[in-house]
C-alpha atoms as a PDB file:
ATOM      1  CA  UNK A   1     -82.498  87.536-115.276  1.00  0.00           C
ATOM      2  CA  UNK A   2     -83.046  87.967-118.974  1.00  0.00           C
ATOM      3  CA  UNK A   3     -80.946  90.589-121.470  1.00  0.00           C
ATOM      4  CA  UNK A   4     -82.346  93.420-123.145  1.00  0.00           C
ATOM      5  CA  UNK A   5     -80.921  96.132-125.042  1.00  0.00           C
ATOM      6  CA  UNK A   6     -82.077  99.839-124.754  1.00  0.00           C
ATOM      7  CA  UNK A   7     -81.325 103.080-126.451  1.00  0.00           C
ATOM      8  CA  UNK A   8     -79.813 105.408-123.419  1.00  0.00           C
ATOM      9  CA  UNK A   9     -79.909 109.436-123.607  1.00  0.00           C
ATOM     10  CA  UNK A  10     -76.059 110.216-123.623  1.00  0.00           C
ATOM     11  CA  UNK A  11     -76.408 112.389-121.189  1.00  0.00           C
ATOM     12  CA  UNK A  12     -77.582 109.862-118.963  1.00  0.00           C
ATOM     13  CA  UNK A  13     -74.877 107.681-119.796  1.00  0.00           C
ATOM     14  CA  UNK A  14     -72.204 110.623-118.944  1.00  0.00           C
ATOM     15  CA  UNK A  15     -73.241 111.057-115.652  1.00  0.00           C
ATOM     16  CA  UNK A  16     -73.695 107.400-115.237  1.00  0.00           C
ATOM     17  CA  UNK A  17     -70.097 106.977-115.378  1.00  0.00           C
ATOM     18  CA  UNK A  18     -69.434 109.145-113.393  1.00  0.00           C
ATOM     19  CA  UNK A  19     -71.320 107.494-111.143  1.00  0.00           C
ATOM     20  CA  UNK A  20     -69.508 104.526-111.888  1.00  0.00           C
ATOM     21  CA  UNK A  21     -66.251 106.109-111.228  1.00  0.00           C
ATOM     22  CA  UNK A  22     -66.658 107.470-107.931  1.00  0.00           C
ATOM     23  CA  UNK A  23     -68.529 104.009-106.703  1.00  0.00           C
ATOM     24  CA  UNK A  24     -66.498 101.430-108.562  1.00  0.00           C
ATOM     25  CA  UNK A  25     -70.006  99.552-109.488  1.00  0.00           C
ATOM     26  CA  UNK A  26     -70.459  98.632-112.946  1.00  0.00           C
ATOM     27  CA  UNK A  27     -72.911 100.129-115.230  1.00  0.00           C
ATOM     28  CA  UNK A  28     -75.083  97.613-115.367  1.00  0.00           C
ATOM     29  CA  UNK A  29     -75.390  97.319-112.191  1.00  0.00           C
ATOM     30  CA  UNK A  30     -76.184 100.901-111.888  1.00  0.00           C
ATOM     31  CA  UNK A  31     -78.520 100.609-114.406  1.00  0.00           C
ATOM     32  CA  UNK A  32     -80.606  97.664-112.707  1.00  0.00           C
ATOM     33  CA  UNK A  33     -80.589  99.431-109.414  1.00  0.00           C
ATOM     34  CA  UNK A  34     -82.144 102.421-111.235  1.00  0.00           C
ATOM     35  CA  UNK A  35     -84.873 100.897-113.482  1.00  0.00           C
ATOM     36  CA  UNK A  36     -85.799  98.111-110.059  1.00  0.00           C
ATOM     37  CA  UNK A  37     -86.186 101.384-108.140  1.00  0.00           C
ATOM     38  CA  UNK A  38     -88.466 103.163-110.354  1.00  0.00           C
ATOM     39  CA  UNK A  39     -90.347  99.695-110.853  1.00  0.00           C
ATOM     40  CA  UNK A  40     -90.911  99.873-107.184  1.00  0.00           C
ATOM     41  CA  UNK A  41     -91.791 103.685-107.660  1.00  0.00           C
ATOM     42  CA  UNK A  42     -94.438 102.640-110.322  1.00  0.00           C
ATOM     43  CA  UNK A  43     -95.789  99.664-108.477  1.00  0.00           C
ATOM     44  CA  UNK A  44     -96.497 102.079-106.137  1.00  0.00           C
ATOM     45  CA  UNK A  45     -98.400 104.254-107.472  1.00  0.00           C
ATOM     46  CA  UNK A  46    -100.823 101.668-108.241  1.00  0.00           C
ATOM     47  CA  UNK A  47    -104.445 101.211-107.014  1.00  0.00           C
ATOM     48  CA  UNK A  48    -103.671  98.092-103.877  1.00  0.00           C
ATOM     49  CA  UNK A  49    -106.094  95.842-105.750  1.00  0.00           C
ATOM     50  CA  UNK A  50    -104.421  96.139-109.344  1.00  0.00           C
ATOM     51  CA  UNK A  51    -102.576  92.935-110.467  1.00  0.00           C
ATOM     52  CA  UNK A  52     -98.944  93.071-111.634  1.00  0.00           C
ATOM     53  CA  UNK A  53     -98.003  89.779-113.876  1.00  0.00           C
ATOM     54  CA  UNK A  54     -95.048  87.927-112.703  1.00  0.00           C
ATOM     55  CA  UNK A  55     -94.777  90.040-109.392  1.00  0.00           C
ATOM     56  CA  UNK A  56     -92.358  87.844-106.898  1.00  0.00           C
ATOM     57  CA  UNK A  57     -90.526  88.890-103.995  1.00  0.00           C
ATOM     58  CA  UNK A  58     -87.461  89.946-105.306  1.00  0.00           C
ATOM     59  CA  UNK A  59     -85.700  87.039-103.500  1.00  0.00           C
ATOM     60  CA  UNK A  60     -87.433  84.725-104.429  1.00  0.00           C
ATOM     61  CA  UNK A  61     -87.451  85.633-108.218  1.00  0.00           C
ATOM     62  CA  UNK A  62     -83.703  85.395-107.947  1.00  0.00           C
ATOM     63  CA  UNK A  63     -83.444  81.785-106.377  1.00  0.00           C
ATOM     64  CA  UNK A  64     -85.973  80.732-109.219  1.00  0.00           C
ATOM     65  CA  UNK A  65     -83.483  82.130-112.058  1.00  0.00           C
ATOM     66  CA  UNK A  66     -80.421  81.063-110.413  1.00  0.00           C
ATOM     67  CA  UNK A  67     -81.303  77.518-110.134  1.00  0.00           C
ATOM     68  CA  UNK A  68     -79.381  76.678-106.942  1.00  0.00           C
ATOM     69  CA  UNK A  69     -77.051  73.693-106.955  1.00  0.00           C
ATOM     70  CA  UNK A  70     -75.902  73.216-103.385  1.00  0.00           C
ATOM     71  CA  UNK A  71     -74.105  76.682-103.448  1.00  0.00           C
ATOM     72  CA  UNK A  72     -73.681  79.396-101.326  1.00  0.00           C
ATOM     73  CA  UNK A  73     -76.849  82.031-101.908  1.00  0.00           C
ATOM     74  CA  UNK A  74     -74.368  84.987-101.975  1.00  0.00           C
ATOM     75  CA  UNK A  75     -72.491  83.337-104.417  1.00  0.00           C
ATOM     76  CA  UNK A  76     -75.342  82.920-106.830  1.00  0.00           C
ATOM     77  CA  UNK A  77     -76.546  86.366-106.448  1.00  0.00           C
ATOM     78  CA  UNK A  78     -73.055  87.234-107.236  1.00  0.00           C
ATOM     79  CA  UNK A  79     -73.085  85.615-110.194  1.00  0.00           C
ATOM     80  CA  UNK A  80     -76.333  86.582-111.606  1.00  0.00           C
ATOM     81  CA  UNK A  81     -75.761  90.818-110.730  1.00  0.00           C
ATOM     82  CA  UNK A  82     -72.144  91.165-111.549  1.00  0.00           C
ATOM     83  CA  UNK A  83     -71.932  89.303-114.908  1.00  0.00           C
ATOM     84  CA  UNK A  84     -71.700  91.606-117.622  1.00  0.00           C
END
């Protein structure tokens, strides 16, 4: 997983939160859920035979990045969605 920082519409933010607050989920993780879902929206809408760079199955994109060392799977996925 890699870090970016974005501008957010405060708005958004506000009812992100509240989100947040009902759900007990972080942010972030809020925030990944929604921009991997509209990734998969815009993936989508593409022609079948159009390439997309770097396209994994999400599992296996997140054993690559978490570089397994004889841990448990759910622990690494843990670790790479819930640090903040």
């Amino acid at each position: 997983m890699k870090r970016y920082q974005i501008y957010l519409n405060p708005q958004s933010v506000k009812m992100i939160d509240t989100f947040q607050k009902e759900s007990k989920l972080s942010r972030s993780l809020i925030i990944r859920l929604a921009i991997d879902s509209l990734a998969q929206n815009l993936i989508a809408a593409l022609p079948e035979k159009t390439p997309i760079p770097g396209a994994l199955d999400p599992l296996v994109g997140l054993l690559r990045d978490a570089k397994l060392e004889k841990r448990d799977i759910v622990e690494s996925i843990d670790d790479i969605y819930l640090k903040d």
